[in-house]
Protein backbone atom coordinates (compact mmCIF):
# COMPACT_ATOMS: atom_id res chain seq x y z
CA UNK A 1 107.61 96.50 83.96
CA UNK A 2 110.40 97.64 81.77
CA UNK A 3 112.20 95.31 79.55
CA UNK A 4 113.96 92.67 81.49
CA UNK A 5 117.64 93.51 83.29
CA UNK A 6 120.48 91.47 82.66
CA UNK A 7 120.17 89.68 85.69
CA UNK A 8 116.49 89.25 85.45
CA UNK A 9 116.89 87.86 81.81
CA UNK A 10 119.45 85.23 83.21
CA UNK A 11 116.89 84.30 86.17
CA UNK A 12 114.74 83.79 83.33
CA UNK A 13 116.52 81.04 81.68
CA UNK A 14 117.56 79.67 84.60
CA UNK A 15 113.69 79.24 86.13
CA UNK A 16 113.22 77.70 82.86
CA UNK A 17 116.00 75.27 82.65
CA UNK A 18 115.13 74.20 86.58
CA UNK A 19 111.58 73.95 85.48
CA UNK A 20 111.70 72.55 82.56
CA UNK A 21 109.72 74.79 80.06
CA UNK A 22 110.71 77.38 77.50
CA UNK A 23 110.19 80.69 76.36
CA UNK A 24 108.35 81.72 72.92
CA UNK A 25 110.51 83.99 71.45
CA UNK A 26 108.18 85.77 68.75
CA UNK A 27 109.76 88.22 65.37
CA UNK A 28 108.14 91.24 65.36
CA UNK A 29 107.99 93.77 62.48
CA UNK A 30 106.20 96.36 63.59
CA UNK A 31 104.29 97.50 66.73
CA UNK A 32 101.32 95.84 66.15
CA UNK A 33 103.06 92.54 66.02
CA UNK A 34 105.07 94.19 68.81
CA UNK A 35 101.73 94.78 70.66
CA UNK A 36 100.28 91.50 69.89
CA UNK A 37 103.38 89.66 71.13
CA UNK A 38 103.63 91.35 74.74
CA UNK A 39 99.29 91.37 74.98
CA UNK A 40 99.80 87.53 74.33
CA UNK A 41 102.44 87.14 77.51
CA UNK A 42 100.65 88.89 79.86
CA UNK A 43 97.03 87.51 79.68
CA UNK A 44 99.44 84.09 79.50
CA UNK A 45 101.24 84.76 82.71
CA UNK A 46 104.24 84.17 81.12
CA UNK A 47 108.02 85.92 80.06
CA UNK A 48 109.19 86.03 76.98
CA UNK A 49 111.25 86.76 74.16
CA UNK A 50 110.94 89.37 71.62
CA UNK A 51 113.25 89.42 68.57
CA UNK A 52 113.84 90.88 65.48
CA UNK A 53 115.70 89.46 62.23
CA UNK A 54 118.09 91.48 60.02
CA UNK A 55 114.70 91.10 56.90
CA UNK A 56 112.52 92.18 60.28
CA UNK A 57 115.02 95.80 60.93
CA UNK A 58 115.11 96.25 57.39
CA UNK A 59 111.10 96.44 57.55
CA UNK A 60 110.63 98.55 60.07
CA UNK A 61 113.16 101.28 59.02
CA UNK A 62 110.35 101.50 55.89
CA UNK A 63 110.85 101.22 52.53
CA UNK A 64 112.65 104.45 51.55
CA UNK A 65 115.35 103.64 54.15
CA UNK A 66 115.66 99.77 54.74
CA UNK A 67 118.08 99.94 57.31
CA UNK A 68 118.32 97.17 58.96
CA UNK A 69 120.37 97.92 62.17
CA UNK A 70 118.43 100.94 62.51
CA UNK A 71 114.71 99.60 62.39
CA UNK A 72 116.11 97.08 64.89
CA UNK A 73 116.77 100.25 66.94
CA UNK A 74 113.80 101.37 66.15
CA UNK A 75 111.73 98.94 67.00
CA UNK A 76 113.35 97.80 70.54
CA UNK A 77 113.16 101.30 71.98
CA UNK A 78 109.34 100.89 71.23
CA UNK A 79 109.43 97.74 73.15
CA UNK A 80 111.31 99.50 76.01
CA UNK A 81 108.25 101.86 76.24
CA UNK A 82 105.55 99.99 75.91
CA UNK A 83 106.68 96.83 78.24
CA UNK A 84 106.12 99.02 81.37
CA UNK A 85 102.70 98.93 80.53
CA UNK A 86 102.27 95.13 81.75
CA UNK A 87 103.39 93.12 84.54
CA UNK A 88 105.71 90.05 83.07
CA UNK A 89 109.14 90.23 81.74
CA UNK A 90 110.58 90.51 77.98
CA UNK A 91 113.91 90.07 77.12
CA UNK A 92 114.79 91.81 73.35
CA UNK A 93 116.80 89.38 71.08
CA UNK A 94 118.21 89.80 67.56
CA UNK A 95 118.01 86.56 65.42
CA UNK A 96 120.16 84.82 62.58
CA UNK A 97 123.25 87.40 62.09
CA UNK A 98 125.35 85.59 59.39
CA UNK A 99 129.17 86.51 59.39
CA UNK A 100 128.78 89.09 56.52
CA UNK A 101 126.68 91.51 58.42
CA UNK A 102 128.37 91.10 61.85
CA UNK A 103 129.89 94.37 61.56
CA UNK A 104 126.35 96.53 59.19
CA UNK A 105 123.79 94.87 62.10
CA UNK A 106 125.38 93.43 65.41
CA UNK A 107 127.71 95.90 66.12
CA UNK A 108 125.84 98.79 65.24
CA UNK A 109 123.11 97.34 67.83
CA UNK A 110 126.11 96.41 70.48
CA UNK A 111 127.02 99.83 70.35
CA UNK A 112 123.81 101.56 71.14
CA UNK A 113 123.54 99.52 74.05
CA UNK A 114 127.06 100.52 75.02
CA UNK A 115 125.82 104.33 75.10
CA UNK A 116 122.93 103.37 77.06
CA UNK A 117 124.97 101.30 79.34
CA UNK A 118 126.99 104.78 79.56
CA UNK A 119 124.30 106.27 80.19
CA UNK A 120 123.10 104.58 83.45
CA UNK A 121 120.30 102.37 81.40
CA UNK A 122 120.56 98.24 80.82
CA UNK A 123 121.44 97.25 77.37
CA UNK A 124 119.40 97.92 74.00
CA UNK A 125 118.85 94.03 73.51
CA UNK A 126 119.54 91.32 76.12
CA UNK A 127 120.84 89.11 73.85
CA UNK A 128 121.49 88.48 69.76
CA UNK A 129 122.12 85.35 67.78
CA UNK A 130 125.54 85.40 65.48
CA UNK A 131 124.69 83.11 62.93
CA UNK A 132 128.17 81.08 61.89
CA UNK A 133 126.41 77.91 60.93
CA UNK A 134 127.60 78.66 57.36
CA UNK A 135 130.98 78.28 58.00
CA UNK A 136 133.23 75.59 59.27
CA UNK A 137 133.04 74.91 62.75
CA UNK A 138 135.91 76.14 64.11
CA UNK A 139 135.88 79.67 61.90
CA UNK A 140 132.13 79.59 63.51
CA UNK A 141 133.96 79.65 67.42
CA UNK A 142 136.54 81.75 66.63
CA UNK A 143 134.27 84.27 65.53
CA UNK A 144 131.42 83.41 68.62
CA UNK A 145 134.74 83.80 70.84
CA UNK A 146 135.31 87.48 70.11
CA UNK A 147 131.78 88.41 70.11
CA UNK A 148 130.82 86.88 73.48
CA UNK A 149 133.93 88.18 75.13
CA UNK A 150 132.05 91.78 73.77
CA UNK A 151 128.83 90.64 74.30
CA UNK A 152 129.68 89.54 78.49
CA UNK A 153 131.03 93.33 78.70
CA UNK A 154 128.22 94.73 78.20
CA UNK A 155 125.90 92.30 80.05
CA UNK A 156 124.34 90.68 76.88
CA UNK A 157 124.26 86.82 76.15
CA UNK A 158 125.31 85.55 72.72
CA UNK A 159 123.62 82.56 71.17
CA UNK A 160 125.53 81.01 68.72
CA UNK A 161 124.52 78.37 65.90
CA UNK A 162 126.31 74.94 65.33
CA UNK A 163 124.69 72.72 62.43
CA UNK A 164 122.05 74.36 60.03
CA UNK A 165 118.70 75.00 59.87
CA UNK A 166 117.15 73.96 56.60
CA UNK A 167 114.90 75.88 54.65
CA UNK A 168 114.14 79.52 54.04
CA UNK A 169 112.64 81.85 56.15
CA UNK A 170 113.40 86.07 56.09
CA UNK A 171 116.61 86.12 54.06
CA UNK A 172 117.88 82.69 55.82
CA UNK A 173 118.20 80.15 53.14
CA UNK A 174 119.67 76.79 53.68
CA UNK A 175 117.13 74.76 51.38
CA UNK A 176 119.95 73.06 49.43
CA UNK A 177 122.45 72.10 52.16
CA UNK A 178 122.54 67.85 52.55
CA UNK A 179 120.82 66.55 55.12
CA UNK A 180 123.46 65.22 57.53
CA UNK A 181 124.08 69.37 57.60
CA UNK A 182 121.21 69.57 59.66
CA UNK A 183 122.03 67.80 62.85
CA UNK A 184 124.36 68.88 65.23
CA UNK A 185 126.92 66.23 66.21
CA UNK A 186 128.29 65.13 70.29
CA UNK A 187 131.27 65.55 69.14
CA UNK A 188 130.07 69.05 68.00
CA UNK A 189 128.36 70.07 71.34
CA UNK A 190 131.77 69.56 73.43
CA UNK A 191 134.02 71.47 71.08
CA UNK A 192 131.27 74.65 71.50
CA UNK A 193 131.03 74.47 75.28
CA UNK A 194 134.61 73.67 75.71
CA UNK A 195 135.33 76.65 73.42
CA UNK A 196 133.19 78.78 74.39
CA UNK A 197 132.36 77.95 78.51
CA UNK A 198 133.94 80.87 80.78
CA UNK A 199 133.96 83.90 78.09
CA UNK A 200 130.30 84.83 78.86
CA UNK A 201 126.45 83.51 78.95
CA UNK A 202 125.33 81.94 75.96
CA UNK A 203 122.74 79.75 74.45
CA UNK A 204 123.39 77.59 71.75
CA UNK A 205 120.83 76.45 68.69
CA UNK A 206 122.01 72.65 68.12
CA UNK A 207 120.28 71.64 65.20
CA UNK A 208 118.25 68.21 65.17
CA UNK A 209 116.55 68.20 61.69
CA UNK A 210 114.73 71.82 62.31
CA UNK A 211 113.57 73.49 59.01
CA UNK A 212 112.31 76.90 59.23
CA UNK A 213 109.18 77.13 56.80
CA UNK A 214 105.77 76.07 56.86
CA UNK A 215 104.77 72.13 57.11
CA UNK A 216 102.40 69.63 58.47
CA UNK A 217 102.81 68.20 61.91
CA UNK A 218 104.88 65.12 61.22
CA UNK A 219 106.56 65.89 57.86
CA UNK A 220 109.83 67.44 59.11
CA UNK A 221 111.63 64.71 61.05
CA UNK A 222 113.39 65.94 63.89
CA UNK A 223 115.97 63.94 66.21
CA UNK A 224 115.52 65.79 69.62
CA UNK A 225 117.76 62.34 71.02
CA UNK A 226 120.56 64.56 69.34
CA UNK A 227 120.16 67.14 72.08
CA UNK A 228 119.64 64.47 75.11
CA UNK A 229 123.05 62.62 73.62
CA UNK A 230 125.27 66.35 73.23
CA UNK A 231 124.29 67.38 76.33
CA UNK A 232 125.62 64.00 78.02
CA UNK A 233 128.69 64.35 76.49
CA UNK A 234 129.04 67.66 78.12
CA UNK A 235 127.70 66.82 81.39
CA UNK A 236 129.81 63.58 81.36
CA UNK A 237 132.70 65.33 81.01
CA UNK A 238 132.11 69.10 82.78
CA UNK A 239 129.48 67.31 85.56
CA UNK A 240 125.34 68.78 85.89
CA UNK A 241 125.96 71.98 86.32
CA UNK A 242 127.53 72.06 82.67
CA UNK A 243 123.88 71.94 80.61
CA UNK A 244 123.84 74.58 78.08
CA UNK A 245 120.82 76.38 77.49
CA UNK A 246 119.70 75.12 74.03
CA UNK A 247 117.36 76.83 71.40
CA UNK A 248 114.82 75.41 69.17
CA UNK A 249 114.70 77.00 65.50
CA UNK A 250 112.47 75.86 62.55
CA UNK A 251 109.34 74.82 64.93
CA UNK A 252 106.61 74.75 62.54
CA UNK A 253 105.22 71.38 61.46
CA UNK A 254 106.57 69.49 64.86
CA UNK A 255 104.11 67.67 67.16
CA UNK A 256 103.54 68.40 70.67
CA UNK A 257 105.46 65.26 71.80
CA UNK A 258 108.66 66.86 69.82
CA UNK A 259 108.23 69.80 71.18
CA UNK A 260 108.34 68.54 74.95
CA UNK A 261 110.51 65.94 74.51
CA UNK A 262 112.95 68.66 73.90
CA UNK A 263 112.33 70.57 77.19
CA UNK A 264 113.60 67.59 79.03
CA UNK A 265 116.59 68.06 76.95
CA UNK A 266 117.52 71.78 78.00
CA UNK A 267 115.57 73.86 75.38
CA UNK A 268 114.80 76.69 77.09
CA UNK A 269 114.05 79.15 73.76
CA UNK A 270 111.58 77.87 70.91
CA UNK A 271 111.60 80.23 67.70
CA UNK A 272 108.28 81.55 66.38
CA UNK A 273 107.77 83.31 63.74
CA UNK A 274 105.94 81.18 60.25
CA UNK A 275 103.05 80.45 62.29
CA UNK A 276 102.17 83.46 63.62
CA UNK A 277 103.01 85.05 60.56
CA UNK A 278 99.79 83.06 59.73
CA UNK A 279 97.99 83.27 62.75
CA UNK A 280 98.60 87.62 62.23
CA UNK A 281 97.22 87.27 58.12
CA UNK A 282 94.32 84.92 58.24
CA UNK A 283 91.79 87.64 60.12
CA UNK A 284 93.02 90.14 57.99
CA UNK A 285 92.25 88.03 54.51
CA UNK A 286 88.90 87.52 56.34
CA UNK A 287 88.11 90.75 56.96
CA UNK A 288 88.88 92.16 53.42
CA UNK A 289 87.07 88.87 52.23
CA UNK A 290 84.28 89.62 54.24
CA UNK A 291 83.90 93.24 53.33
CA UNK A 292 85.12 93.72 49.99
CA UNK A 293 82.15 96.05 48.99
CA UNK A 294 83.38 98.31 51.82
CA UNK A 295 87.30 97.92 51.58
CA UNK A 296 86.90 98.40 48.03
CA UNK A 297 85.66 101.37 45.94
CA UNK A 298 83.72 99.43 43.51
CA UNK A 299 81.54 100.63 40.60
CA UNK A 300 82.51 104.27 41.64
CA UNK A 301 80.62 104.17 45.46
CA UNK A 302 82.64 105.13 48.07
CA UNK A 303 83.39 102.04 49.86
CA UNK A 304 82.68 102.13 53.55
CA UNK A 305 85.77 103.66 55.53
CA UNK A 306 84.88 101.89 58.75
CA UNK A 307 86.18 98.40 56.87
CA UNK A 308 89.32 100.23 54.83
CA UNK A 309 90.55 101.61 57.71
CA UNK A 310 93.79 99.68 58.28
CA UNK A 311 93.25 100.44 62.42
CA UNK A 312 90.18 97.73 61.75
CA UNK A 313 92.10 94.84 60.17
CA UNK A 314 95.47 95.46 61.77
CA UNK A 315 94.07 94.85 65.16
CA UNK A 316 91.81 91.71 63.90
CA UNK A 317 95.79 90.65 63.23
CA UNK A 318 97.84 91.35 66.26
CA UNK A 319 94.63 89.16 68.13
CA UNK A 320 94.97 86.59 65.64
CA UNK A 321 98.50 86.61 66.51
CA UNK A 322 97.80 86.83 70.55
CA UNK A 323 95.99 83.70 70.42
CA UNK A 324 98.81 81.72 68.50
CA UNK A 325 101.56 83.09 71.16
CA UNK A 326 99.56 81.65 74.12
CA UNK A 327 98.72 78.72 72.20
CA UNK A 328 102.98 78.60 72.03
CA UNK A 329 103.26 79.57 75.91
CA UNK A 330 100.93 76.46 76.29
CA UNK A 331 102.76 74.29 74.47
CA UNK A 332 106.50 75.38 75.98
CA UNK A 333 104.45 75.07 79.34
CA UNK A 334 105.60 78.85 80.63
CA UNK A 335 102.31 79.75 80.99
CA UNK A 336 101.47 81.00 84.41
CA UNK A 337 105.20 80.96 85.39
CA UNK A 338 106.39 84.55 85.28
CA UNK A 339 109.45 85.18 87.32
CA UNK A 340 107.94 89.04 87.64
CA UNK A 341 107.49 90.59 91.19
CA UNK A 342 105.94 94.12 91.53
């Protein structure tokens, strides 16, 4: 199946929002974390997200070009292709755009969709994150306002920021922000659907405490009550039918309970990316651990190209990092709930 339609994506986050679940939604670099990432969905039965950061583009453009837009490009056409080899849905995402590269990254990737869209083909990405969390609030919407009014014309949902996300992770770095920076206030949550509700789709990170980064299960303390109490506010106000579709950023080092807690709350995207950054290295290191004699040339032999050929260890990674993604699918509880039909 090809990458998801614009109406398939929003049946997507609607099923999940009725159901109560979420989707992984995985940064690839590359096509074997591309491969890895849709291998992962399908033997889970589930949809998903695929996404790439501005630090993920760059990447894939290689290191003589580092363009960021245009290994973005790059690297969803490649996902176009290969996603009509399996029978779920993907939906293509860009993730954390800050203000400053609105016009070197979104719009360059806005306006290859708009020549496919000319072209008789869906968009290039379904939907991209503009990152305004680092300015005030109400520069933040004035901004989202323009770019979802864009965004809607093409068919392509915006998902906008409110709050921060602490830590660092790819080129994001809020590590020295105060704390009360990193939740995202009622008051805050009715001022962005209020803004923004009529101008297009859109799905909104609210931020309860997340922290991108690595840490034990426990030691980043999240408040997903601040999502439950927003989203009353709204639905007080606007009635049901008002939810916004909220994303989780900064999962790593939350418990299981957290993590659900928030579905109940209308999460229906959860950000992965440190842990299967892990997930993707760890059978590499053991590999090259494991057959040093062989990746390495040592003492003058010749080393044994069987273990040094990157084909062995790369694929050892994009399992490593299959097994986390269904692990995630488990967890978000969208395994086994594809909205494909053939």
């Amino acid at each position: 199946m090809p990458v998801a339609t614009p109406q398939q994506y929003a049946e997507m986050l609607d099923a999940a929002q009725k159901g109560g679940y979420a989707y992984p939604a995985i940064n690839i670099t590359s096509l074997t974390t591309a491969n890895g990432a849709l291998k992962a969905f399908a033997e889970a039965g589930s949809d998903g997200i695929i996404q790439v950061s501005t630090g993920g583009g760059a990447f894939a453009s290689g290191t003589a070009v580092k363009d960021e837009a245009y290994g973005a490009i790059v690297l969803a056409e490649a996902v176009h292709r290969l996603a009509e080899k399996y029978d779920i849905l993907v939906a293509l995402h860009t993730d954390h755009c800050h203000p400053q590269k609105v016009d070197s990254f979104l719009r360059p990737l806005l306006d290859e969709s708009r020549k496919r869209i000319a072209e008789g083909k869906g968009p290039l990405f379904q939907s991209h994150m503009f990152d305004g969390s680092v300015v005030e609030l109400d520069e933040n919407l004035e901004i989202s306002k323009g770019l979802l009014k864009e965004c809607a014309e093409l068919g392509i949902i915006l998902e906008i920021e409110a709050g921060c996300v602490g830590g660092e992770e790819d080129g994001h770095d809020t590590s020295g922000l105060p704390a009360e920076k990193l939740y995202t206030s009622p008051e805050e949550m009715l001022q962005v659907y209020e803004e923004l509700n009529g101008l297009g789709r859109f799905m909104f990170a609210a931020t309860f405490g997340n922290v991108h980064g690595a840490y034990k299960p426990g030691s980043v303390k999240l408040k997903p009550t601040i999502l439950r109490d927003g989203q009353k506010v709204v639905t007080d106000k606007y009635g049901a039918e008002a939810e916004m579709d909220l994303v989780f950023h900064g999962g790593s080092g939350s418990t299981l309970e957290e993590i659900r807690e928030t579905l109940e709350y209308g999460v229906v995207k959860m950000n992965i990316d440190t842990d299967t950054q892990y997930a993707f290295t760890r059978p590499v290191v053991s590999h090259i651990c494991q057959n040093i004699e062989g990746v390495l040339k040592i003492d003058g032999e010749v080393g044994n190209k069987k273990t040094y050929d990157p084909r062995a260890y790369l694929k050892l990674g994009e399992q490593g990092l299959c097994e986390r993604m269904k692990e995630a699918c488990d967890d978000l509880l969208s395994t086994g709930k594809s909205i494909y039909k053939k």
